[in-house]
PDB file of N, CA and C in Angstrom:
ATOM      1  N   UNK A   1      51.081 -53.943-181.219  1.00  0.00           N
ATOM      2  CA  UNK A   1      49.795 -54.273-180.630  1.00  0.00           C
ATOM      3  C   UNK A   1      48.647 -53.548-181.318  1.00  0.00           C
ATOM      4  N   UNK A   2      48.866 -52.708-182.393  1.00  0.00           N
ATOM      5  CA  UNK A   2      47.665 -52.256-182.960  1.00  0.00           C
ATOM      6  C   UNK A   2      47.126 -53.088-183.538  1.00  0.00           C
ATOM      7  N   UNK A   3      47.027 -54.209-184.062  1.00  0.00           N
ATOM      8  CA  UNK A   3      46.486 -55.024-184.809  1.00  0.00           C
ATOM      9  C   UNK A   3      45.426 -56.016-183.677  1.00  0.00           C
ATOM     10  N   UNK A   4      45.253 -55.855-182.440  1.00  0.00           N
ATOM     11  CA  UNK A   4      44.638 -56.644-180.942  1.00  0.00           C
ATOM     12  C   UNK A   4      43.439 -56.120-180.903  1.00  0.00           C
ATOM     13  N   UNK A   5      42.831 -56.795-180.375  1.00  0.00           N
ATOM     14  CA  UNK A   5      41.859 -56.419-180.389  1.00  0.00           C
ATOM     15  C   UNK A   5      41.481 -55.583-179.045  1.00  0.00           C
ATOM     16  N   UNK A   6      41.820 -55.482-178.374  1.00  0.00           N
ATOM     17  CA  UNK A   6      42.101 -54.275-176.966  1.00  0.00           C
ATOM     18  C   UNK A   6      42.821 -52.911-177.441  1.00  0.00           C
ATOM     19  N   UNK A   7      43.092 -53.368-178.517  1.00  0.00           N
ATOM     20  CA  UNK A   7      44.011 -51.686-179.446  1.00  0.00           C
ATOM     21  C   UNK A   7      43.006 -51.132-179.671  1.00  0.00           C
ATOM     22  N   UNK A   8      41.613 -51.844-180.763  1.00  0.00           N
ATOM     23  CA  UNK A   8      40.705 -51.625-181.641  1.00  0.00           C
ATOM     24  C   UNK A   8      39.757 -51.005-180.216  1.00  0.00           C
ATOM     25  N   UNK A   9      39.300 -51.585-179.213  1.00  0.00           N
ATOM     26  CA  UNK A   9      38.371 -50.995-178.097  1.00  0.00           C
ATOM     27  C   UNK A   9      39.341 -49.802-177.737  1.00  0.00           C
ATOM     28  N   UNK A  10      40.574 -49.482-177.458  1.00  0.00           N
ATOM     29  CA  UNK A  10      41.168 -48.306-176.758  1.00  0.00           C
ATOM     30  C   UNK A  10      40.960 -47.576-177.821  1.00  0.00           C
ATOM     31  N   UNK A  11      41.104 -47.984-178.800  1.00  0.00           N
ATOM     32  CA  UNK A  11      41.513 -46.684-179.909  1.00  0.00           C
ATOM     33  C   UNK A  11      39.045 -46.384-180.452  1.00  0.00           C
ATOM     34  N   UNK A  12      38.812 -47.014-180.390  1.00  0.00           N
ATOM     35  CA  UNK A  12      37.028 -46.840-180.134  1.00  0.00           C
ATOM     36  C   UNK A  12      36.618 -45.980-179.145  1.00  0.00           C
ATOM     37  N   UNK A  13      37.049 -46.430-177.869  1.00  0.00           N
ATOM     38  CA  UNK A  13      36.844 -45.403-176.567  1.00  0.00           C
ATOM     39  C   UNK A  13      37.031 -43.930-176.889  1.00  0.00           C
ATOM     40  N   UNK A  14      38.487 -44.247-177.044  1.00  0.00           N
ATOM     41  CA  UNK A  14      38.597 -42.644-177.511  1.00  0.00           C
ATOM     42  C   UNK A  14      37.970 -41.883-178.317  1.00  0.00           C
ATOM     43  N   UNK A  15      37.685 -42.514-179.495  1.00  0.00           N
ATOM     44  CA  UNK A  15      36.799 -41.728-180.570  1.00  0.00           C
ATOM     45  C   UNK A  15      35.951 -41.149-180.189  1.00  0.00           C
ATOM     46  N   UNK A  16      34.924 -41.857-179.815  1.00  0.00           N
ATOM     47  CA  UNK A  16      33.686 -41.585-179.460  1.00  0.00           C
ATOM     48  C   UNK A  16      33.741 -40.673-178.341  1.00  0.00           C
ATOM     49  N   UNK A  17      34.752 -40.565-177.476  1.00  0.00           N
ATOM     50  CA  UNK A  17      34.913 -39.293-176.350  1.00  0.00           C
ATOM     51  C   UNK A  17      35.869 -38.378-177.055  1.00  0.00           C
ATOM     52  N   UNK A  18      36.156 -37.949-177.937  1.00  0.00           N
ATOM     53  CA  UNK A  18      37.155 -37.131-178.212  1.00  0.00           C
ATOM     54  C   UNK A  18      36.610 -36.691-179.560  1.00  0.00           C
ATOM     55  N   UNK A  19      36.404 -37.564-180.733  1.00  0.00           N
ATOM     56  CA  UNK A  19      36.537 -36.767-182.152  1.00  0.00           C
ATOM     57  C   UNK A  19      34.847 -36.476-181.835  1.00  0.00           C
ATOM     58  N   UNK A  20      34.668 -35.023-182.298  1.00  0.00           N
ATOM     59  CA  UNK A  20      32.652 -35.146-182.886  1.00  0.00           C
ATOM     60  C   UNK A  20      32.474 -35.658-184.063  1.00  0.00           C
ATOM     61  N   UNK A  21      33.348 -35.691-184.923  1.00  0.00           N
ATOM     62  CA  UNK A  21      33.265 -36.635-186.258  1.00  0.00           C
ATOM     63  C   UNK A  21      32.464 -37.754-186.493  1.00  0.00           C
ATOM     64  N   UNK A  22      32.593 -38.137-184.924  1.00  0.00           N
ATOM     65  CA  UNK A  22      32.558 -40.158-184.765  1.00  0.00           C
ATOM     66  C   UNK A  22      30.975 -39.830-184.755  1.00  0.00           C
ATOM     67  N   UNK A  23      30.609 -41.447-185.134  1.00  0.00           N
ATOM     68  CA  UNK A  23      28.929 -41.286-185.193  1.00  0.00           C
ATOM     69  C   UNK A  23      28.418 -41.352-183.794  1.00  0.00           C
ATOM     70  N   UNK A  24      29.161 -41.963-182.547  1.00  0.00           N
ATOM     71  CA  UNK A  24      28.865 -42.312-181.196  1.00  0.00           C
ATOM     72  C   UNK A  24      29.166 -40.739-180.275  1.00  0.00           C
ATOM     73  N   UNK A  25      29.879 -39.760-180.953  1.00  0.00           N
ATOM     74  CA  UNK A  25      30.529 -38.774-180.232  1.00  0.00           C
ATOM     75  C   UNK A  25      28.940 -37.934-179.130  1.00  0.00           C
ATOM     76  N   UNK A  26      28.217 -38.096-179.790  1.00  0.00           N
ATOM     77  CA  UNK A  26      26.750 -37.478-179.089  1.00  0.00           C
ATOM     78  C   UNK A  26      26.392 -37.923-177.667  1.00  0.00           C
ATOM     79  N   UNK A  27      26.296 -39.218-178.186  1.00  0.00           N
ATOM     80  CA  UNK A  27      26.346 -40.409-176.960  1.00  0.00           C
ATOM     81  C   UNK A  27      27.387 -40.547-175.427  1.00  0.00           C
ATOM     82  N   UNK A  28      28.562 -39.909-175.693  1.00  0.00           N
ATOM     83  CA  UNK A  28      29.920 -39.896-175.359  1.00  0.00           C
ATOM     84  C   UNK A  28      30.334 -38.115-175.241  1.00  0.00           C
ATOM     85  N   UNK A  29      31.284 -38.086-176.034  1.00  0.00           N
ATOM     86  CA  UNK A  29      31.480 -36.611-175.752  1.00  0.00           C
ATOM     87  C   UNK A  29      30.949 -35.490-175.701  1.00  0.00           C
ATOM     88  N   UNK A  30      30.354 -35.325-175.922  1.00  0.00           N
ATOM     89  CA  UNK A  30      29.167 -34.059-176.223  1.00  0.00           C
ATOM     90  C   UNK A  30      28.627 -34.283-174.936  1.00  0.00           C
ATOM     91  N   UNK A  31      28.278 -35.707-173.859  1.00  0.00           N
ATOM     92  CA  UNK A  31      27.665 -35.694-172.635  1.00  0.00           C
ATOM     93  C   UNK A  31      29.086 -35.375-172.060  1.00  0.00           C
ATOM     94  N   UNK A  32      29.836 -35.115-171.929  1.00  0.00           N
ATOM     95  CA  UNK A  32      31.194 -35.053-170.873  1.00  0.00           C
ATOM     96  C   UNK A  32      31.753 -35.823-170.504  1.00  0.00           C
ATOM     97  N   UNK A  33      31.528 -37.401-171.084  1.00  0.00           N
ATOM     98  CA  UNK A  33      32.463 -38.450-170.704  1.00  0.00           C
ATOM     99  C   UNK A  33      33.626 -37.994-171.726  1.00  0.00           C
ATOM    100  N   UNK A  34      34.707 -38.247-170.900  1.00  0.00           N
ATOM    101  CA  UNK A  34      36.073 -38.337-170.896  1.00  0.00           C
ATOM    102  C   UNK A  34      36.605 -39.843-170.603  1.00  0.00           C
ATOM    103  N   UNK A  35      37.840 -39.706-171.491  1.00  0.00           N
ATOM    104  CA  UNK A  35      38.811 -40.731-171.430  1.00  0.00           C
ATOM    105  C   UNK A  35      40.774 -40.142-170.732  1.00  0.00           C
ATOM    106  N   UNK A  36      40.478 -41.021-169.486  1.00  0.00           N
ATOM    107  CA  UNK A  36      41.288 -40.241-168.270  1.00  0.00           C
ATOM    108  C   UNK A  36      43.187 -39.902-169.026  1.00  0.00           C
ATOM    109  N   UNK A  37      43.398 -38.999-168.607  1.00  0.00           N
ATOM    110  CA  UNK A  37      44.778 -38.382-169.180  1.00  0.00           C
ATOM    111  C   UNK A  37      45.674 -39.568-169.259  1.00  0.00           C
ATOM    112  N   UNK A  38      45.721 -40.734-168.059  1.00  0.00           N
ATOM    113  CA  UNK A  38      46.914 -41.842-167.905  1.00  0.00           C
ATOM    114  C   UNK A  38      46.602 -42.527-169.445  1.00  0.00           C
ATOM    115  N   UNK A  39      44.950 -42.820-169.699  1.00  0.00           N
ATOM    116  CA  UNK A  39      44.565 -43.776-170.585  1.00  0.00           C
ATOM    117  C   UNK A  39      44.745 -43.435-172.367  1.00  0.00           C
ATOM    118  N   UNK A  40      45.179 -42.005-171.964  1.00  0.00           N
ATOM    119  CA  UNK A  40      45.569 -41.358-173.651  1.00  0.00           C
ATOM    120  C   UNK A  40      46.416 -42.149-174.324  1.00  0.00           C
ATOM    121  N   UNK A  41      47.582 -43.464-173.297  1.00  0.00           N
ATOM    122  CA  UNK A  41      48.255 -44.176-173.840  1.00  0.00           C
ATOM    123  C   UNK A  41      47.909 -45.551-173.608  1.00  0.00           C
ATOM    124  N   UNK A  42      48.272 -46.487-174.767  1.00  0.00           N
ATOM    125  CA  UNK A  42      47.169 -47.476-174.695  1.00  0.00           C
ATOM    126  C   UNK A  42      48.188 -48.159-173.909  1.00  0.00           C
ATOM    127  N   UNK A  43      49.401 -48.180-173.913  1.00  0.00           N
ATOM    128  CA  UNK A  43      50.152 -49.079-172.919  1.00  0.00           C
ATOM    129  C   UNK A  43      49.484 -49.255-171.279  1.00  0.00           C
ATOM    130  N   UNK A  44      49.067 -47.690-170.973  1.00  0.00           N
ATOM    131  CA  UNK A  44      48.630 -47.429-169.472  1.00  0.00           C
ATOM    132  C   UNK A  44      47.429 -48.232-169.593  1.00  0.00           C
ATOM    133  N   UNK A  45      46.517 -48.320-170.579  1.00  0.00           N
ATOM    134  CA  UNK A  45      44.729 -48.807-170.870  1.00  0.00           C
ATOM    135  C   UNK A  45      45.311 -50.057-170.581  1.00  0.00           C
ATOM    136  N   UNK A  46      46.385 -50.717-170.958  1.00  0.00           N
ATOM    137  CA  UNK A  46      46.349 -52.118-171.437  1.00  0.00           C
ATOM    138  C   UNK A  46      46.757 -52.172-170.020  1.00  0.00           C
ATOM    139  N   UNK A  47      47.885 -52.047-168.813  1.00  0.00           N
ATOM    140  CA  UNK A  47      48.170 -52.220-167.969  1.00  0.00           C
ATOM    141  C   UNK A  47      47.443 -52.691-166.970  1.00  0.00           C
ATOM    142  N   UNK A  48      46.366 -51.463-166.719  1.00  0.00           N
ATOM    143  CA  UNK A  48      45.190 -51.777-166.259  1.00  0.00           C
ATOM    144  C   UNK A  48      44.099 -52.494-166.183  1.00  0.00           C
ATOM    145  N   UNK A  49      43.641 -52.437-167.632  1.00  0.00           N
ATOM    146  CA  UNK A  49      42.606 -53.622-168.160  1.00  0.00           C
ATOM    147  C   UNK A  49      43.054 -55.023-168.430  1.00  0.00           C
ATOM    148  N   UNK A  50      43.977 -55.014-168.863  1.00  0.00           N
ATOM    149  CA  UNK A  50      44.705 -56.412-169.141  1.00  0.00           C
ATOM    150  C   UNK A  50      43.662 -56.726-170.893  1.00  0.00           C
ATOM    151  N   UNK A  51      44.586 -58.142-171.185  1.00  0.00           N
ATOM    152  CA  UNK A  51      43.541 -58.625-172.098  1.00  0.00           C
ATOM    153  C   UNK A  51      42.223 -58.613-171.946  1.00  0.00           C
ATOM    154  N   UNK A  52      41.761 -58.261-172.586  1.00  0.00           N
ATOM    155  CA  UNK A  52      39.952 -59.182-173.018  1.00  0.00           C
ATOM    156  C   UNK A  52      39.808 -60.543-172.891  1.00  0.00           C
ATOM    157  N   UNK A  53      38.789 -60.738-171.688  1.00  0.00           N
ATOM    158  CA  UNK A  53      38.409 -62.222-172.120  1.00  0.00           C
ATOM    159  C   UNK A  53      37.654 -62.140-172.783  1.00  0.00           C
ATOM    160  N   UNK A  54      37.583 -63.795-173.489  1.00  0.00           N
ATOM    161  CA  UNK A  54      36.508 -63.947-174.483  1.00  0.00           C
ATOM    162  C   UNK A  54      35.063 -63.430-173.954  1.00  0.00           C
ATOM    163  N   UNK A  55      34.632 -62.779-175.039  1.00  0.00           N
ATOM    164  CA  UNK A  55      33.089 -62.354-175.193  1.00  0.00           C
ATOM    165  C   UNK A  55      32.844 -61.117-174.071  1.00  0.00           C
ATOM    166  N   UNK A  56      33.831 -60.570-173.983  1.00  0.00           N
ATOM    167  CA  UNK A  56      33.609 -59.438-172.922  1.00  0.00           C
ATOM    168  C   UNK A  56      33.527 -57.745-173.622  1.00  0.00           C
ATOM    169  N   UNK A  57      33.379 -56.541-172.847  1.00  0.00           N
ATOM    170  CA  UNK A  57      32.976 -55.497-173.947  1.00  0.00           C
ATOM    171  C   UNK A  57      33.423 -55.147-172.916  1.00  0.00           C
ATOM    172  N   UNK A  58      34.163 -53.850-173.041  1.00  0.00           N
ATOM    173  CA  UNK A  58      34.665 -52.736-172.344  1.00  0.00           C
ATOM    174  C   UNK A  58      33.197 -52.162-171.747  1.00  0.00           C
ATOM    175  N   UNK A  59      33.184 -51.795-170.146  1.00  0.00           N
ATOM    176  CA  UNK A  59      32.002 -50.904-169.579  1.00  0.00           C
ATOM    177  C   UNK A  59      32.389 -50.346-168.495  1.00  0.00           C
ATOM    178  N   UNK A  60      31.340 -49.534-169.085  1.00  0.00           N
ATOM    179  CA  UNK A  60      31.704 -48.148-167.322  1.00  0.00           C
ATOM    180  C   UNK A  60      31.124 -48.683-166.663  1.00  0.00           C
ATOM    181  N   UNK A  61      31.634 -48.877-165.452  1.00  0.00           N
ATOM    182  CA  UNK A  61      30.510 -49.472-163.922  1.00  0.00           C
ATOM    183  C   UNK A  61      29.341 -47.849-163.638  1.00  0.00           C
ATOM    184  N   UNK A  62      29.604 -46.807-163.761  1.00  0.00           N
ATOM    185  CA  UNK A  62      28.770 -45.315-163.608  1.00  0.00           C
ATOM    186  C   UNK A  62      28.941 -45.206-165.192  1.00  0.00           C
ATOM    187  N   UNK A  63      27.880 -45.398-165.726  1.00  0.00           N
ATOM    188  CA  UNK A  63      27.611 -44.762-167.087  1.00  0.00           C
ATOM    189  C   UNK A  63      27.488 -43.495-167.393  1.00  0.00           C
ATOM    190  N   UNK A  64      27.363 -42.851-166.203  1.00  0.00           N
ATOM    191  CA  UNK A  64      27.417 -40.729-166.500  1.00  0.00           C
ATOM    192  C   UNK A  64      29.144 -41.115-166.146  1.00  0.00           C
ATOM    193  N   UNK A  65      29.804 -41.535-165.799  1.00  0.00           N
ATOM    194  CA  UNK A  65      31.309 -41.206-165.295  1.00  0.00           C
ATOM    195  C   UNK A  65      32.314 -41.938-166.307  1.00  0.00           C
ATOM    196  N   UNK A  66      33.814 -41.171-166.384  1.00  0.00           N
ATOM    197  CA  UNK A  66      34.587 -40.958-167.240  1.00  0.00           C
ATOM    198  C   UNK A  66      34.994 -42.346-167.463  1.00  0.00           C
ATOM    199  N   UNK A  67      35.936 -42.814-168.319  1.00  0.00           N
ATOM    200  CA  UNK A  67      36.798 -44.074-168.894  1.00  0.00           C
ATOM    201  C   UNK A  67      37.701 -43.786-168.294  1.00  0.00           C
ATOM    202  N   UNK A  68      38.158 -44.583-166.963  1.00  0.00           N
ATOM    203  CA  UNK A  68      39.134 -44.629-165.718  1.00  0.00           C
ATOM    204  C   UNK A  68      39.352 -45.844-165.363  1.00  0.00           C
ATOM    205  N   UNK A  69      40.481 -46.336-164.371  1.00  0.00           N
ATOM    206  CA  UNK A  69      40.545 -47.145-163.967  1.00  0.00           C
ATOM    207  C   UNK A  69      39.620 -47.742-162.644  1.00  0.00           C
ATOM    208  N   UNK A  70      39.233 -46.980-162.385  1.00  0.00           N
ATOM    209  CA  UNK A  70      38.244 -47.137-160.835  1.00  0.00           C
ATOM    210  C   UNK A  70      36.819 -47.416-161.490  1.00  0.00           C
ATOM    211  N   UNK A  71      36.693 -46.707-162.809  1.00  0.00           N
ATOM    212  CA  UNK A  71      35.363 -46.686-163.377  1.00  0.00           C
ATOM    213  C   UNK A  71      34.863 -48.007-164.591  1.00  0.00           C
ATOM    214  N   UNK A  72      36.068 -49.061-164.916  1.00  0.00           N
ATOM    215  CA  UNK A  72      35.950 -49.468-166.451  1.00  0.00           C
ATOM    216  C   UNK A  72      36.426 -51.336-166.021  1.00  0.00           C
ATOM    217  N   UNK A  73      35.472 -52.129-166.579  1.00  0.00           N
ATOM    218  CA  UNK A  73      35.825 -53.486-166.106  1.00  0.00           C
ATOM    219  C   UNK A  73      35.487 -54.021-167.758  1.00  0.00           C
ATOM    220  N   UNK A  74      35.739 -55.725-167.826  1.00  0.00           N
ATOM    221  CA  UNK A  74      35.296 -56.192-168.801  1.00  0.00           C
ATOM    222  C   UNK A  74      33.789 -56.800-168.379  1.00  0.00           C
ATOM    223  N   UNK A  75      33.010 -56.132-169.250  1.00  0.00           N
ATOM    224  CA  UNK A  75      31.896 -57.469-168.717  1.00  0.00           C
ATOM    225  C   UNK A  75      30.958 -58.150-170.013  1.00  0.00           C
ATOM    226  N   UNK A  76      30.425 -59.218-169.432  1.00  0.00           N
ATOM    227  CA  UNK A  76      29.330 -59.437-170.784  1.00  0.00           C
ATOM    228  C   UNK A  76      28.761 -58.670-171.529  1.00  0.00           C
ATOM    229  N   UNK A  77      27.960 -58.637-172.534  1.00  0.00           N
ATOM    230  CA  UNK A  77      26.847 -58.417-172.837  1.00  0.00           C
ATOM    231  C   UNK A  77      26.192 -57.893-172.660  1.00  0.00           C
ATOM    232  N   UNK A  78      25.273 -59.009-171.581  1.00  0.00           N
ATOM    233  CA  UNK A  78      24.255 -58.826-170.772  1.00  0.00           C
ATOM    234  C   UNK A  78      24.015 -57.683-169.364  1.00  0.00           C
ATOM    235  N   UNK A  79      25.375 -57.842-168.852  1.00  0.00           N
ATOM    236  CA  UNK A  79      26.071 -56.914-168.040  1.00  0.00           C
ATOM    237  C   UNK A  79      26.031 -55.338-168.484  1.00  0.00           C
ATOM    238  N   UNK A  80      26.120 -55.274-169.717  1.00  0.00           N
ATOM    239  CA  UNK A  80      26.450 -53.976-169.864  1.00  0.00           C
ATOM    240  C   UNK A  80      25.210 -53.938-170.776  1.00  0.00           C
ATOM    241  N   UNK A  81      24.112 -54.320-170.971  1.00  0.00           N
ATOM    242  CA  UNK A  81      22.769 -54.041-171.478  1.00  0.00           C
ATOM    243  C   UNK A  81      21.738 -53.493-170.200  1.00  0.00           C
ATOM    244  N   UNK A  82      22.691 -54.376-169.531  1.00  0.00           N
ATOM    245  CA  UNK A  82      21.782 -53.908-167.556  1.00  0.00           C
ATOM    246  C   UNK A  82      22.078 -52.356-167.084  1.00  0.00           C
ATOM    247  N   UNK A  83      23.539 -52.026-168.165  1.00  0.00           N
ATOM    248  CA  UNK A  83      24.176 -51.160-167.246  1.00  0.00           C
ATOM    249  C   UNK A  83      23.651 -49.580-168.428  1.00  0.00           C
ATOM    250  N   UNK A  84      22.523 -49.412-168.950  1.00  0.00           N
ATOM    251  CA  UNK A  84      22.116 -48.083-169.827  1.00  0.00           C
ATOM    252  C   UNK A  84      21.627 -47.530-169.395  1.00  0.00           C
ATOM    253  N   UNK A  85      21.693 -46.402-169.811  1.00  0.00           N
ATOM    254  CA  UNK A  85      20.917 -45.261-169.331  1.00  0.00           C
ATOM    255  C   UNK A  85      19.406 -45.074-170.200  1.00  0.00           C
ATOM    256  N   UNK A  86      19.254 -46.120-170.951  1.00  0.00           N
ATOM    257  CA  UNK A  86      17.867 -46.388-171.350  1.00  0.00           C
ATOM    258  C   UNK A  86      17.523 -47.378-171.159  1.00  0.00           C
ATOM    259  N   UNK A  87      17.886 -47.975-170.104  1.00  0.00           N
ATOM    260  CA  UNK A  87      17.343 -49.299-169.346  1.00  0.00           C
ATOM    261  C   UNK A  87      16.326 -48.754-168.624  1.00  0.00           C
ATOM    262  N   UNK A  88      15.527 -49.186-168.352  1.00  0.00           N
ATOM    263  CA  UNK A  88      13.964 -48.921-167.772  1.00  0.00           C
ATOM    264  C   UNK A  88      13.843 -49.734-166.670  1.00  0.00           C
ATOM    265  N   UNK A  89      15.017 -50.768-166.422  1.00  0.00           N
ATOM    266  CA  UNK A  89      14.764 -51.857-165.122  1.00  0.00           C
ATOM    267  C   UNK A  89      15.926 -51.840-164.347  1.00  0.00           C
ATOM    268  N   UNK A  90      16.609 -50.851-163.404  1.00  0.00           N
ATOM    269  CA  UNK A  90      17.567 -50.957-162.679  1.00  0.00           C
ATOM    270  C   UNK A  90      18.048 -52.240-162.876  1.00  0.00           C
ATOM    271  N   UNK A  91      19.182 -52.121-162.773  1.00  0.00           N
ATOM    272  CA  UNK A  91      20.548 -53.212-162.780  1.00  0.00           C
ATOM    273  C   UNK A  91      19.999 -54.600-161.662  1.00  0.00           C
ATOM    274  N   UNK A  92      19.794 -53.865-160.739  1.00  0.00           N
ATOM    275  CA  UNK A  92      19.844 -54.400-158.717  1.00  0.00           C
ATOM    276  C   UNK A  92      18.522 -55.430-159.560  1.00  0.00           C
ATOM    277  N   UNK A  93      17.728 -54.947-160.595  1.00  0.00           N
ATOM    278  CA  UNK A  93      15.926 -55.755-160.434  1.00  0.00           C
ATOM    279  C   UNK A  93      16.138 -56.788-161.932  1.00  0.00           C
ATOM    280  N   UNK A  94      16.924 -56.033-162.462  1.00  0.00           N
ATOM    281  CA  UNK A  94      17.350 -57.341-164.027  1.00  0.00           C
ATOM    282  C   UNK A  94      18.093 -58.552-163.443  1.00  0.00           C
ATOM    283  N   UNK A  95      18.689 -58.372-162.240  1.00  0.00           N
ATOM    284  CA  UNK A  95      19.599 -59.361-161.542  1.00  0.00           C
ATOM    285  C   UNK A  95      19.082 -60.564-161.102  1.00  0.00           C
ATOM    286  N   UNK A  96      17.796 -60.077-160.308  1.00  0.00           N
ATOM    287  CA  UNK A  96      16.865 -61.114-159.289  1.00  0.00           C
ATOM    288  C   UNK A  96      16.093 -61.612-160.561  1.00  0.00           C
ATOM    289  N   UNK A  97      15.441 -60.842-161.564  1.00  0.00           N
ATOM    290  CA  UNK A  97      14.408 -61.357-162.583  1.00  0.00           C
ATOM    291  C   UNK A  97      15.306 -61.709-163.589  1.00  0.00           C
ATOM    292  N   UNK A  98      14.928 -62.842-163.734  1.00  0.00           N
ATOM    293  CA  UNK A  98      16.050 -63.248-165.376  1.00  0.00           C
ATOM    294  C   UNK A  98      15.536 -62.718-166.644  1.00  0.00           C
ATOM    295  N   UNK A  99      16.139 -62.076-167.588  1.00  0.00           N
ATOM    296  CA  UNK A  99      15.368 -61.213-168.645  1.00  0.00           C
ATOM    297  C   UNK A  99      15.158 -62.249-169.420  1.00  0.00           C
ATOM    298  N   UNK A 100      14.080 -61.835-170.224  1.00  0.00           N
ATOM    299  CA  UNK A 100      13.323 -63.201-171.089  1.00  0.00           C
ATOM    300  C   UNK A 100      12.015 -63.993-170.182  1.00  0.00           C
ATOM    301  N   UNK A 101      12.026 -63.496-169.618  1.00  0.00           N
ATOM    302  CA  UNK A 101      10.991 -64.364-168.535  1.00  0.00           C
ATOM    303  C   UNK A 101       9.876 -63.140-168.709  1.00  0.00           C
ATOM    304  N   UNK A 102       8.826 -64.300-168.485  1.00  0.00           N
ATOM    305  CA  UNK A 102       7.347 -63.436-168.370  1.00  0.00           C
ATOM    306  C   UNK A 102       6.964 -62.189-167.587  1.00  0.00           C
ATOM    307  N   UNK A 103       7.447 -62.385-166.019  1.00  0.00           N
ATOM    308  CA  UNK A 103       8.035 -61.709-165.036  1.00  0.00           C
ATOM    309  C   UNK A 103       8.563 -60.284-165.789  1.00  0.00           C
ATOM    310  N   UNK A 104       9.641 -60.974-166.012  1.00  0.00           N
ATOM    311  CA  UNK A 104      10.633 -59.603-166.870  1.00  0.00           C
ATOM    312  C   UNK A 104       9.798 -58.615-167.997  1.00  0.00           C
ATOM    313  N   UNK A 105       9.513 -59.276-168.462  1.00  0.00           N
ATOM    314  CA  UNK A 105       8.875 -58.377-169.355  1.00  0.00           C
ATOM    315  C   UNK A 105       7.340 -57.628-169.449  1.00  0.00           C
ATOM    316  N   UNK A 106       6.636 -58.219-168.411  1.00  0.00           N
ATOM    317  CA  UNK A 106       5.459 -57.851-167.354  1.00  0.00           C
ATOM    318  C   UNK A 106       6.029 -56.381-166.788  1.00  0.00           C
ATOM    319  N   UNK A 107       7.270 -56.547-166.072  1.00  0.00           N
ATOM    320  CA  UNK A 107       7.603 -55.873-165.416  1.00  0.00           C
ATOM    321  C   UNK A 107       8.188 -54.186-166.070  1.00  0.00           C
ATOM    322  N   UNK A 108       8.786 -54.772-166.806  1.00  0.00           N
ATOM    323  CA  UNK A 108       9.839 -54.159-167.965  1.00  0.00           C
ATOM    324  C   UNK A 108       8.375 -53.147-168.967  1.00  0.00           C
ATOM    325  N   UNK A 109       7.610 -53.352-169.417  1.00  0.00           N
ATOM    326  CA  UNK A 109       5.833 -52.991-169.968  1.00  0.00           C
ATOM    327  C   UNK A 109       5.560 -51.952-168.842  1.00  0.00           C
ATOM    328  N   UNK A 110       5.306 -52.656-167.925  1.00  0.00           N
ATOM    329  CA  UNK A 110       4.828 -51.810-166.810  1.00  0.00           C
ATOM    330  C   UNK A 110       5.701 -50.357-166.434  1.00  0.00           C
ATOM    331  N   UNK A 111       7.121 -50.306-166.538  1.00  0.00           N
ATOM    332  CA  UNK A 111       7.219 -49.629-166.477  1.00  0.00           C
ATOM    333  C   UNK A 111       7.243 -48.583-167.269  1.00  0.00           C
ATOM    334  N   UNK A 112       7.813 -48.941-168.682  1.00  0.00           N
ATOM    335  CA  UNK A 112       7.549 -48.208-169.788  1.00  0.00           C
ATOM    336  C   UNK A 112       6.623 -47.214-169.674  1.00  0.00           C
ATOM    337  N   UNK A 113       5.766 -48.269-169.707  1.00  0.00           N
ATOM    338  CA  UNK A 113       4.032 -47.659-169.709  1.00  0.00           C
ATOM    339  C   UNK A 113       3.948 -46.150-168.602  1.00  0.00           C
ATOM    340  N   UNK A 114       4.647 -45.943-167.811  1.00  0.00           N
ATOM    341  CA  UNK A 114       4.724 -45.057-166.676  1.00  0.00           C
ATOM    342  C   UNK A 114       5.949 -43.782-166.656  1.00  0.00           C
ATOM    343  N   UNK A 115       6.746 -44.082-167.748  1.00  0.00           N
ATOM    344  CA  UNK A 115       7.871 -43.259-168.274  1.00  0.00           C
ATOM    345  C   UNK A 115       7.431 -41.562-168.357  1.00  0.00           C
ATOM    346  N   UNK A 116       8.107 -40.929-168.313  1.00  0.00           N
ATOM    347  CA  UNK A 116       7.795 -39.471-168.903  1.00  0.00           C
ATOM    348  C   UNK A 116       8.211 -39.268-169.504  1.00  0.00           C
ATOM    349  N   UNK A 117       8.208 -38.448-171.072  1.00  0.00           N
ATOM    350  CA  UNK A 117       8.845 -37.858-171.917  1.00  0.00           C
ATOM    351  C   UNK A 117       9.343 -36.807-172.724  1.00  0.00           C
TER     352      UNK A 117
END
């Protein structure tokens, strides 16, 4: 199964929480996300997660919290563009406003504009 593409995301996860080598390790380990002791083996990752559906990306549902089973689903894209910690528009308000819309990005400005840094 190393050659799957659920190998290539388990064996990614880890990097980026484990080696500082990795270019993502800043992002990831260095903040204290961890990848949970069961998931060190990709058999347990795969158990859990199952295949990938098409067009889906590994995401933390709590983006400060570890790569777990309680914590890690497949989702879109879009889903997990909602779900950053440099998102500027809570998840709950990208949901009701469709992004790309005038609305959205009125909104999305506005807040920027009000950020601290």
């Amino acid at each position: 199964m190393s050659k799957t593409t659920e190998f290539k995301i388990w064996q990614g996860m880890r990097q980026r929480c484990q080696n500082p080598k990795d270019k993502d390790f800043r992002k990831y380990g260095a903040r204290g996300i961890r990848v949970c002791e069961e998931w060190q083996k990709f058999e347990n990752f795969y158990r859990d997660m199952g295949a990938r559906p098409t067009a889906m990306t590994l995401d933390r549902i709590d983006f400060d919290g570890d790569y777990e089973p309680h914590n890690c689903r497949w989702a879109t894209v879009q889903q997990q563009n909602r779900n950053k910690r440099d998102n500027v528009i809570p998840g709950s308000l990208a949901a009701i406003i469709p992004t790309g819309t005038p609305e959205y990005q009125r909104i999305r400005r506005a807040i920027r504009g009000r950020r601290c840094h």
